[in-house]
Each structure stands twice: as C-alpha cells, then as structure tokens.
PDB file of N, CA and C in Angstrom:
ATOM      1  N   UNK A   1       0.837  -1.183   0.000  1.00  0.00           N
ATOM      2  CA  UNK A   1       0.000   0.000   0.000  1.00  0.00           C
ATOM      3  C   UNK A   1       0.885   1.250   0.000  1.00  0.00           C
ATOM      4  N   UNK A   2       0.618   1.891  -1.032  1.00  0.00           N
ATOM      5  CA  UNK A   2       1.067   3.196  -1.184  1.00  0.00           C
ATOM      6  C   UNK A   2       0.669   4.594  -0.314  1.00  0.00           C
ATOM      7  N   UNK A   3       0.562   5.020   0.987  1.00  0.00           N
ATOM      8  CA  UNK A   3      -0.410   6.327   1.702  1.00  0.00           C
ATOM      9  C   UNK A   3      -0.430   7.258   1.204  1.00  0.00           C
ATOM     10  N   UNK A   4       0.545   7.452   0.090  1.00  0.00           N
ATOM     11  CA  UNK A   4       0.608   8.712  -1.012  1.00  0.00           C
ATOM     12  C   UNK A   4      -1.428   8.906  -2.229  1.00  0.00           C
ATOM     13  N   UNK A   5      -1.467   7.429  -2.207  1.00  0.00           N
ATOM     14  CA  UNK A   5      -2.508   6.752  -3.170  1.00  0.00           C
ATOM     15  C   UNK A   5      -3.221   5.857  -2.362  1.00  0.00           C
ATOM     16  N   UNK A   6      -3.130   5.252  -1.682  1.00  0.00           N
ATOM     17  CA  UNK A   6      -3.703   4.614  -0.743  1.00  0.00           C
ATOM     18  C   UNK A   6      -4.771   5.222   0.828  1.00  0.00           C
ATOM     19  N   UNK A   7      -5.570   5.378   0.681  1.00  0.00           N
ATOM     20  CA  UNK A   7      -6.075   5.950   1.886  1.00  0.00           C
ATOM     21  C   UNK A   7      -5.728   4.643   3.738  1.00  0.00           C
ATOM     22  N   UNK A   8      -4.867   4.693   4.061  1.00  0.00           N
ATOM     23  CA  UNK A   8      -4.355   4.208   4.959  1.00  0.00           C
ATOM     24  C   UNK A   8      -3.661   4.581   6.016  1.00  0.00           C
ATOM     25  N   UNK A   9      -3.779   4.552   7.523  1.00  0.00           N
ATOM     26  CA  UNK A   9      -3.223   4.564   8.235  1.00  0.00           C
ATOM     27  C   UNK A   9      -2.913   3.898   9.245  1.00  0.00           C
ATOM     28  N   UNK A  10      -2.512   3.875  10.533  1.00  0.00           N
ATOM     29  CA  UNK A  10      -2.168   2.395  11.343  1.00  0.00           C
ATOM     30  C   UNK A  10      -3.321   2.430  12.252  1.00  0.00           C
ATOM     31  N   UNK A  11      -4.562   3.738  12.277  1.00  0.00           N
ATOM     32  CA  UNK A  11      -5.490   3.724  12.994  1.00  0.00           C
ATOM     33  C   UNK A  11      -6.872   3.344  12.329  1.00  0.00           C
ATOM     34  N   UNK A  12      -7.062   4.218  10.900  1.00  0.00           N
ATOM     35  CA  UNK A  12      -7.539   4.275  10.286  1.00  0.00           C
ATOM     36  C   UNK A  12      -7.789   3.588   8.372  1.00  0.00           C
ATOM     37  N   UNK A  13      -8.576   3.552   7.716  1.00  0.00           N
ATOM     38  CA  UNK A  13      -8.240   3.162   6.571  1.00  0.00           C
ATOM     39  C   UNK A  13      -9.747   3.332   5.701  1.00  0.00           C
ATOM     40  N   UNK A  14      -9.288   3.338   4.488  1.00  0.00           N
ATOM     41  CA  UNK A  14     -10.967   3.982   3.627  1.00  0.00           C
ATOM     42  C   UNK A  14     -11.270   2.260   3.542  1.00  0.00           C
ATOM     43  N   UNK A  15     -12.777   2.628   3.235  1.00  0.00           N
ATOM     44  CA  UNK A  15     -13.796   0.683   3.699  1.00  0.00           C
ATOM     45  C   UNK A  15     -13.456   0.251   2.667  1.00  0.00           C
ATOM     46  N   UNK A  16     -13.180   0.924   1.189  1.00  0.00           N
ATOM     47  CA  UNK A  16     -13.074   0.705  -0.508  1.00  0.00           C
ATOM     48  C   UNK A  16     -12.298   0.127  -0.265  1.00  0.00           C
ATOM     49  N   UNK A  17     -11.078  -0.103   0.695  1.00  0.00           N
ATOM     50  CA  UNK A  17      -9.829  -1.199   0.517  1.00  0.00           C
ATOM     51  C   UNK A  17      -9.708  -2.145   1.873  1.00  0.00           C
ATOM     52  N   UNK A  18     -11.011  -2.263   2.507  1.00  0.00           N
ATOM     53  CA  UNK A  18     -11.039  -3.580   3.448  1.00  0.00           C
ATOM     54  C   UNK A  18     -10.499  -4.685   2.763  1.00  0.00           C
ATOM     55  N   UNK A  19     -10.824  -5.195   1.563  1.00  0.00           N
ATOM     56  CA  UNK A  19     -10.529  -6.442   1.283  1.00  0.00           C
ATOM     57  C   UNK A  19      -8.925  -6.699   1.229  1.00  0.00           C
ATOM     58  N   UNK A  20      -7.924  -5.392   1.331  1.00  0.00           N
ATOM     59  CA  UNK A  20      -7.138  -5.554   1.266  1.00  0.00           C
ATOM     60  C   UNK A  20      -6.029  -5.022   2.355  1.00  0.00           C
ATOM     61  N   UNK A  21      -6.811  -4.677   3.138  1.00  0.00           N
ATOM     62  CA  UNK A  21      -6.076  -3.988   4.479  1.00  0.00           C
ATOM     63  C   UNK A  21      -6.452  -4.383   5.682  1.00  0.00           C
ATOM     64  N   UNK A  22      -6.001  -4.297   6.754  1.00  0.00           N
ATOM     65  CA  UNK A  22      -6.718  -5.166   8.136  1.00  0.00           C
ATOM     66  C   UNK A  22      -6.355  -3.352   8.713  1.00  0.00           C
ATOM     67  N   UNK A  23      -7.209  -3.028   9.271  1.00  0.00           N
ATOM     68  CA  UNK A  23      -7.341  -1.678  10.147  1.00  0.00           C
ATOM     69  C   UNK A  23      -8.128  -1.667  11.554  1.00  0.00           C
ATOM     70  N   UNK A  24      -8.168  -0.893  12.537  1.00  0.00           N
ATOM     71  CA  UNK A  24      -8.599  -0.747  13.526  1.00  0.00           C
ATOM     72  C   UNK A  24     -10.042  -0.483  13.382  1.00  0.00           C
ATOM     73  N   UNK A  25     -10.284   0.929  12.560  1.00  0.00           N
ATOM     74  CA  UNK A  25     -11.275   1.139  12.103  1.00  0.00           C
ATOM     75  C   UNK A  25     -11.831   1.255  10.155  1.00  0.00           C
ATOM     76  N   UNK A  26     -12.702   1.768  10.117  1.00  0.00           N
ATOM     77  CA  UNK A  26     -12.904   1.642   8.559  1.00  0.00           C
ATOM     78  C   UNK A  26     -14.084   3.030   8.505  1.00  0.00           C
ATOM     79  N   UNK A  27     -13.686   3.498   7.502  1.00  0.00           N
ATOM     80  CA  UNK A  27     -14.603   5.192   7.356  1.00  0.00           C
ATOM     81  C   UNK A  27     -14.639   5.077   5.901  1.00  0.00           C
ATOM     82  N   UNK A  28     -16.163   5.325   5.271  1.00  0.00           N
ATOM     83  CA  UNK A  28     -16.987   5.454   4.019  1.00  0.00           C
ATOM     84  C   UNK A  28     -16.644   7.032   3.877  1.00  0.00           C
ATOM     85  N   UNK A  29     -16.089   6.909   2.707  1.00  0.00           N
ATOM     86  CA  UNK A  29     -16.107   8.525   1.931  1.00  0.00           C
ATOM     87  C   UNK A  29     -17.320   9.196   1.804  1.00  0.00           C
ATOM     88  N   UNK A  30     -16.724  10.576   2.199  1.00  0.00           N
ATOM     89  CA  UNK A  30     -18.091  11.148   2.535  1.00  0.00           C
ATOM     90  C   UNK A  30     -18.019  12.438   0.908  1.00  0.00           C
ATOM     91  N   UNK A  31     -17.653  12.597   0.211  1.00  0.00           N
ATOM     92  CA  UNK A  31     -17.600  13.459  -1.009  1.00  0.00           C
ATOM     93  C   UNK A  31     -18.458  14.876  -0.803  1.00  0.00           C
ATOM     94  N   UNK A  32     -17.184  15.831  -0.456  1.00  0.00           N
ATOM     95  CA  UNK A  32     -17.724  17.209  -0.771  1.00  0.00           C
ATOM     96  C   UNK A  32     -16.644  18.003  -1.338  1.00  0.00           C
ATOM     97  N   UNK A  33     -17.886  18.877  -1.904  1.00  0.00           N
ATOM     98  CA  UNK A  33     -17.040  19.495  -3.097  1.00  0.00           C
ATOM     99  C   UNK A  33     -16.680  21.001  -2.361  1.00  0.00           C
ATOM    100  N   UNK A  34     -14.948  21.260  -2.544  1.00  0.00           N
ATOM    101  CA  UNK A  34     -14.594  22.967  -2.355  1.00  0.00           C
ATOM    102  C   UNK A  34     -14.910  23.450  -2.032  1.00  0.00           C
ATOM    103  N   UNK A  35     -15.439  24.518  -1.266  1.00  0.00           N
ATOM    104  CA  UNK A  35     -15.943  25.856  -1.357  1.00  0.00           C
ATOM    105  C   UNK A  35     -14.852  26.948  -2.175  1.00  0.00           C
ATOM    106  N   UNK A  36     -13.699  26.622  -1.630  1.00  0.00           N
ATOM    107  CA  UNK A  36     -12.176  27.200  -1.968  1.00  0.00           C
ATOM    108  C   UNK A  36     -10.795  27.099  -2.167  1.00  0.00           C
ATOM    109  N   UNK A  37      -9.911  27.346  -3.090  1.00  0.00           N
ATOM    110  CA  UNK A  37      -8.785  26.255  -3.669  1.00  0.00           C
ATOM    111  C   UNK A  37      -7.946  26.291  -2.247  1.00  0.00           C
ATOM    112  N   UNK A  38      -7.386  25.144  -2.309  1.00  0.00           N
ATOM    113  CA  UNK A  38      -6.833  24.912  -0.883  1.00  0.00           C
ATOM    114  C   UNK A  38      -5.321  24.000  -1.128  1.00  0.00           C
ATOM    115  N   UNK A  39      -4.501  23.952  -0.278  1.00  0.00           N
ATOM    116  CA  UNK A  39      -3.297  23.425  -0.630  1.00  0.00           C
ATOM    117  C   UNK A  39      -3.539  21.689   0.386  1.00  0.00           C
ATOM    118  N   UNK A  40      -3.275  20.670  -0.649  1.00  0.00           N
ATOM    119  CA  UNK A  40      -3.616  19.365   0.464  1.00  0.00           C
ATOM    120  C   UNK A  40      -2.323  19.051   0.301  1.00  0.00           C
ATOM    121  N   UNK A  41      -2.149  18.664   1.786  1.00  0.00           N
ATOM    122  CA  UNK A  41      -1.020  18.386   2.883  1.00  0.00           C
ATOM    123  C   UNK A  41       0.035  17.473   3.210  1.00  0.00           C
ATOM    124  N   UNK A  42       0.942  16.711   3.450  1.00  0.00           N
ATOM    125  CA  UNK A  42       1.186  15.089   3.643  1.00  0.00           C
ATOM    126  C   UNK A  42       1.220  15.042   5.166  1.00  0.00           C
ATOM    127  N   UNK A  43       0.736  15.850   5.821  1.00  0.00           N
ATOM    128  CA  UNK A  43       0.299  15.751   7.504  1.00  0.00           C
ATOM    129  C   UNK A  43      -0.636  16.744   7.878  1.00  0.00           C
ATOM    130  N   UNK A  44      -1.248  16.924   9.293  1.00  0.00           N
ATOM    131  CA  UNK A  44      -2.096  18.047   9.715  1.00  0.00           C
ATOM    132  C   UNK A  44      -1.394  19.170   9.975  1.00  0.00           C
ATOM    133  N   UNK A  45      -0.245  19.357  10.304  1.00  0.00           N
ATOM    134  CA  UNK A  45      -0.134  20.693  10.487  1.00  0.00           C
ATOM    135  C   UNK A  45       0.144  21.756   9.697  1.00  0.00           C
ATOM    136  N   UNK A  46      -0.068  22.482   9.202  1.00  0.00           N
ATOM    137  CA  UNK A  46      -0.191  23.122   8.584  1.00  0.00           C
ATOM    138  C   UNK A  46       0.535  23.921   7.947  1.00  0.00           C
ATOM    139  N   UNK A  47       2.043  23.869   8.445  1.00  0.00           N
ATOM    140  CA  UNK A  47       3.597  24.139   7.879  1.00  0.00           C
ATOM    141  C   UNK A  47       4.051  22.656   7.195  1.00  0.00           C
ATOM    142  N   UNK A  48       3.238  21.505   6.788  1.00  0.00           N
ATOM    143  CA  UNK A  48       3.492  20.413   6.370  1.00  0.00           C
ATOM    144  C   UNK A  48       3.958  20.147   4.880  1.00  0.00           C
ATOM    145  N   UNK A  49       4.644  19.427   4.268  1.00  0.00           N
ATOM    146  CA  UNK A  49       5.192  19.539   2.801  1.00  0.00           C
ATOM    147  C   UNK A  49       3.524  19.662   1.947  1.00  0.00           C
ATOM    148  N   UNK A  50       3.293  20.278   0.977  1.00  0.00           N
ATOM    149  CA  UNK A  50       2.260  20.317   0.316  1.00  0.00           C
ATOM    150  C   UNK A  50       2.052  19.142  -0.698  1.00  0.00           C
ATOM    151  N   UNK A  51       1.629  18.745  -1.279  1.00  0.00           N
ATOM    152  CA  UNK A  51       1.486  17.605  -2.488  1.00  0.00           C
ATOM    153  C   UNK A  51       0.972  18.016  -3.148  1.00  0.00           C
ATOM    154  N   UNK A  52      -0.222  19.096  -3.398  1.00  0.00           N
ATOM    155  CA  UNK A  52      -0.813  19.853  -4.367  1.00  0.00           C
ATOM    156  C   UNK A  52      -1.903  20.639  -4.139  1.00  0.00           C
ATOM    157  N   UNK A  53      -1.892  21.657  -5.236  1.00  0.00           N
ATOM    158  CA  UNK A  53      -3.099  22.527  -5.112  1.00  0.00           C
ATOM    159  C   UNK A  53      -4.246  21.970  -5.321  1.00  0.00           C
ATOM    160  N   UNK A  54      -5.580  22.483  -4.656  1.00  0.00           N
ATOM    161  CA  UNK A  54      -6.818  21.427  -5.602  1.00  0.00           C
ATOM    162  C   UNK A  54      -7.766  22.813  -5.583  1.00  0.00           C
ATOM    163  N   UNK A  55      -8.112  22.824  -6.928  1.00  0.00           N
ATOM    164  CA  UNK A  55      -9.084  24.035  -6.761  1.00  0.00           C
ATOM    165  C   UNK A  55     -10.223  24.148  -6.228  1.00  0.00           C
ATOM    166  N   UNK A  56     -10.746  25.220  -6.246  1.00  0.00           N
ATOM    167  CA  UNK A  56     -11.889  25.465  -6.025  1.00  0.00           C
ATOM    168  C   UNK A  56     -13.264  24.585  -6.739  1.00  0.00           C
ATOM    169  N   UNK A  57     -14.222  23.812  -6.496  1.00  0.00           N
ATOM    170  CA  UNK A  57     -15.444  22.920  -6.877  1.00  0.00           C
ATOM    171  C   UNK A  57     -14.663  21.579  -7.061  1.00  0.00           C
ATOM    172  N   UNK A  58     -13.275  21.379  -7.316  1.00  0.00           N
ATOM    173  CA  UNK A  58     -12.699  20.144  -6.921  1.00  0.00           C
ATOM    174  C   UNK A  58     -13.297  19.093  -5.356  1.00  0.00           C
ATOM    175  N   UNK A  59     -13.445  17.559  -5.902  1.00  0.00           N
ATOM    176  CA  UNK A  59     -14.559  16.629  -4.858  1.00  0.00           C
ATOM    177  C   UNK A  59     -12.686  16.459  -3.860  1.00  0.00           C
ATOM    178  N   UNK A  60     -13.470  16.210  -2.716  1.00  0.00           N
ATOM    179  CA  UNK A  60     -12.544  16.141  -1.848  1.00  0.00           C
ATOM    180  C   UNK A  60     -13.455  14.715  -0.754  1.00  0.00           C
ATOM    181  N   UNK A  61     -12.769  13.496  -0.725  1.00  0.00           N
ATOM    182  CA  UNK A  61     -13.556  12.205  -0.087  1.00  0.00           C
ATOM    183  C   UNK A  61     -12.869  12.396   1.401  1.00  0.00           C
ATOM    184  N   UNK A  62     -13.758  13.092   1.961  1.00  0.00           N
ATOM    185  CA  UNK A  62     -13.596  12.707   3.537  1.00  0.00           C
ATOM    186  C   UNK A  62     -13.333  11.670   3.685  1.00  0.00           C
ATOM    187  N   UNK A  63     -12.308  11.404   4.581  1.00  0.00           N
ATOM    188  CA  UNK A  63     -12.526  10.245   5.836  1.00  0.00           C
ATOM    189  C   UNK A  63     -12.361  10.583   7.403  1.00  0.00           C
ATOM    190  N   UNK A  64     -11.959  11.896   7.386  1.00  0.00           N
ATOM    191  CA  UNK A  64     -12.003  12.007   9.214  1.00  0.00           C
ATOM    192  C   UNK A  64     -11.958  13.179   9.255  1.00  0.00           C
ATOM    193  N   UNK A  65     -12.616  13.853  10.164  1.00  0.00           N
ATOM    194  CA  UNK A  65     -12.625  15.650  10.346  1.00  0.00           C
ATOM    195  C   UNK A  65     -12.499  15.464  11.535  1.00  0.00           C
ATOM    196  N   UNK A  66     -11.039  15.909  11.693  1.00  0.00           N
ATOM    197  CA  UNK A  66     -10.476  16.417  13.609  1.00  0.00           C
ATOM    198  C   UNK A  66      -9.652  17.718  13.668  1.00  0.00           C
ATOM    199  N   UNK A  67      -9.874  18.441  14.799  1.00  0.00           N
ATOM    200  CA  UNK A  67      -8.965  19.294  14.738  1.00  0.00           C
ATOM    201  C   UNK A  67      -9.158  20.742  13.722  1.00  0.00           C
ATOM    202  N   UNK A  68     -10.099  21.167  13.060  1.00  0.00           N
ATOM    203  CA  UNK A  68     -10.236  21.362  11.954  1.00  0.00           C
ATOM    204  C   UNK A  68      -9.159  21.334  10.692  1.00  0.00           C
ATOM    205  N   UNK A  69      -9.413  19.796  11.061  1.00  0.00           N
ATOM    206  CA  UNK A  69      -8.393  19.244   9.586  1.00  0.00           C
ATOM    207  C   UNK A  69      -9.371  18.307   8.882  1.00  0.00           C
ATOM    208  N   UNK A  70      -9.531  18.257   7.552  1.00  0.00           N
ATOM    209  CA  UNK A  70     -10.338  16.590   7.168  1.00  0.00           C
ATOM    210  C   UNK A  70      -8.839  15.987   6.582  1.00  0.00           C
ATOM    211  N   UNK A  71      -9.247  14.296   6.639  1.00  0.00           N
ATOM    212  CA  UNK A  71      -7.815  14.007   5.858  1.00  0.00           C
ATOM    213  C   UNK A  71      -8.852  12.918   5.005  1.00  0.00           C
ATOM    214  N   UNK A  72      -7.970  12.769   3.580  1.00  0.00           N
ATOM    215  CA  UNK A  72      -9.150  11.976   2.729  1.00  0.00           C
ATOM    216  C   UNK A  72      -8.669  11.654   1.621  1.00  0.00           C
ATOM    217  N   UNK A  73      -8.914  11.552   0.396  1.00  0.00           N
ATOM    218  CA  UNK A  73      -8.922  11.609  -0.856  1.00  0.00           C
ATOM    219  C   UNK A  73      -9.212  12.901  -1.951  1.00  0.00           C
ATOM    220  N   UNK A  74      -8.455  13.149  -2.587  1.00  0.00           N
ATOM    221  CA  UNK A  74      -8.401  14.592  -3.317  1.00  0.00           C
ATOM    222  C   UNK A  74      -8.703  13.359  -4.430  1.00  0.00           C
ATOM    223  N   UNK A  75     -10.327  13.775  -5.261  1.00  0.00           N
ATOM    224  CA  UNK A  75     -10.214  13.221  -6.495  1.00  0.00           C
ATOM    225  C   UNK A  75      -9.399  13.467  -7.785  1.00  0.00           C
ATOM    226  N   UNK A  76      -9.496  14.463  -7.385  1.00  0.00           N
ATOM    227  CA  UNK A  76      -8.385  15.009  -9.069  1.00  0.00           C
ATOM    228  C   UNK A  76      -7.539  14.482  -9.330  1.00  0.00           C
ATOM    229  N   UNK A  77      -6.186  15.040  -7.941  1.00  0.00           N
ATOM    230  CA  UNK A  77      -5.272  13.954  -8.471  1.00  0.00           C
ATOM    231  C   UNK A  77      -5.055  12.926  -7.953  1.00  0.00           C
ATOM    232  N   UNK A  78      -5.849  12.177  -7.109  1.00  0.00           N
ATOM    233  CA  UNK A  78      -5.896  10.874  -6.621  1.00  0.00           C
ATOM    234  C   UNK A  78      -5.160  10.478  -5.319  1.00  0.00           C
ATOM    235  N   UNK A  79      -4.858  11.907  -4.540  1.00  0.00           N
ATOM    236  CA  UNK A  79      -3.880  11.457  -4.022  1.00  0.00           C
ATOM    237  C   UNK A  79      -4.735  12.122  -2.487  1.00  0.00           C
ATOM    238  N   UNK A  80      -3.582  11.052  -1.432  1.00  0.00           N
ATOM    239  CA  UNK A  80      -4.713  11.179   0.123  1.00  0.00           C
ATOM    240  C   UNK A  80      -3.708  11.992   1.002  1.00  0.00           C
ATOM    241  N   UNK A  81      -4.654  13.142   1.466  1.00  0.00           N
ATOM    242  CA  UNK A  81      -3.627  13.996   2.223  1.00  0.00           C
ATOM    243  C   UNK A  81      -4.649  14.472   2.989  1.00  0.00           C
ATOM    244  N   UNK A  82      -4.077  15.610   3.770  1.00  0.00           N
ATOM    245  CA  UNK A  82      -5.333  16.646   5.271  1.00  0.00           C
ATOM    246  C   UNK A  82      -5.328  18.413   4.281  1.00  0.00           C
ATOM    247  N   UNK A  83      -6.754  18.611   4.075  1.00  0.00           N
ATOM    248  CA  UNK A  83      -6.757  20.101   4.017  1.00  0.00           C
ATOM    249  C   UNK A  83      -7.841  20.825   4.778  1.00  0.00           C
ATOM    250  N   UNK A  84      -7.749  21.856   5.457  1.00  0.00           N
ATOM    251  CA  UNK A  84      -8.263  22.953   5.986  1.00  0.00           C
ATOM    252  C   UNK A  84      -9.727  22.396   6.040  1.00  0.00           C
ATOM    253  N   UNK A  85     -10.462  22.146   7.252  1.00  0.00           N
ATOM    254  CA  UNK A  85     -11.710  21.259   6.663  1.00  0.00           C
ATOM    255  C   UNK A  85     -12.594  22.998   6.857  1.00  0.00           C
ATOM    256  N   UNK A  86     -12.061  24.215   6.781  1.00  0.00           N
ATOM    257  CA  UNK A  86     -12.993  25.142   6.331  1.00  0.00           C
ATOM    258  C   UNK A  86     -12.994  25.444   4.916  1.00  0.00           C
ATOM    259  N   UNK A  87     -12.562  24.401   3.785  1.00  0.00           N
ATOM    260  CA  UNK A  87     -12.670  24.932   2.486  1.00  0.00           C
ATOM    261  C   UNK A  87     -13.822  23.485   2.186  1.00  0.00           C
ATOM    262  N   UNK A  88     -14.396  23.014   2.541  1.00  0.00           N
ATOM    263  CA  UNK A  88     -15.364  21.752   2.707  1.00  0.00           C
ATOM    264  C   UNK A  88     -16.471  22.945   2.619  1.00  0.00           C
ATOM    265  N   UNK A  89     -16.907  22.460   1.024  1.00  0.00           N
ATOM    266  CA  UNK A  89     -18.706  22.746   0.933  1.00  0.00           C
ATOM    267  C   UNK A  89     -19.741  22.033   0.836  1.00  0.00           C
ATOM    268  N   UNK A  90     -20.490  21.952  -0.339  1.00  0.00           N
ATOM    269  CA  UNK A  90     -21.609  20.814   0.288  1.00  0.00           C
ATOM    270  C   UNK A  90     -21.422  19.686  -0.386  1.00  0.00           C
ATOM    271  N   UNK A  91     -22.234  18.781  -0.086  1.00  0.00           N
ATOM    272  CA  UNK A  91     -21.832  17.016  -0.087  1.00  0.00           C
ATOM    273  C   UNK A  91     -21.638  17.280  -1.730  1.00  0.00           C
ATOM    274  N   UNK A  92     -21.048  16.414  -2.362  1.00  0.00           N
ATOM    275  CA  UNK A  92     -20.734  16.270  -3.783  1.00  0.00           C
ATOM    276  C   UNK A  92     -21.893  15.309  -4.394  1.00  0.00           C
TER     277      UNK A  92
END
C-alpha cells in the first residue's frame, strides 16, 4: 500500500480497501465538493510539505474531520492527504 494513493493509516483506513487492508477502524467517503482552492497536505499541520493545489469545486472524499483538519482523498489527483476542513462545501 502506497499512503501517497492509498487511503491508509495504522489507525484508520478507507472501507473501498477492506478487502485488502486489516485496520482498527474503517470510514466510508463522505464526497464534498470545495468551497475554496486549498493546498492538500502530507500531515495536519499546517507548515506540512504540500502535495498539491486542488481548486476550487474540486470533490474532496472525507474520511475524518479532527482538529479542523479533514484528511481523505483529493479526487483530481488521486492522491490522500489533510486540508483545511474550512474549504469543505456541500456534499458532492
């Protein structure tokens, strides 16, 4: 498993890859789209290396909103990182 492409962590993991992951817990993508272009992350804090811009009406697949961070799936470019869960608009 790739966590770059892979939605995985040692707590967490997206349900789309139960068949192939053993996790603690399991979280269904929740798909909402932008409100505003936002930079997604390769950690929560927020001085963290970036991986890419995702614009604005770009779908963004929740899997966990803590902290006001979501961390998830960026559809565009496919890749799973944490952005600002105040650029989260309505369900996709």
């Amino acid at each position: 498993m790739d966590p770059r492409v892979d939605a995985v962590r040692r707590d967490l993991a997206d349900v789309r890859l139960a068949d192939r992951v053993f996790a603690p817990h399991y979280a269904a993508p929740m798909p909402r789209t932008l409100s505003a272009a936002i930079s997604l992350r390769a950690a929560s804090a927020a001085d963290s290396e970036i991986l890419a811009q995702l614009p604005q009406g770009d779908v963004f697949e929740v899997l966990e909103l803590a902290g006001g961070n979501a961390w998830g799936v960026a559809r565009g470019p496919g890749l799973v990182g944490y952005i600002d869960a105040g650029a989260l608009g309505d369900p996709a």
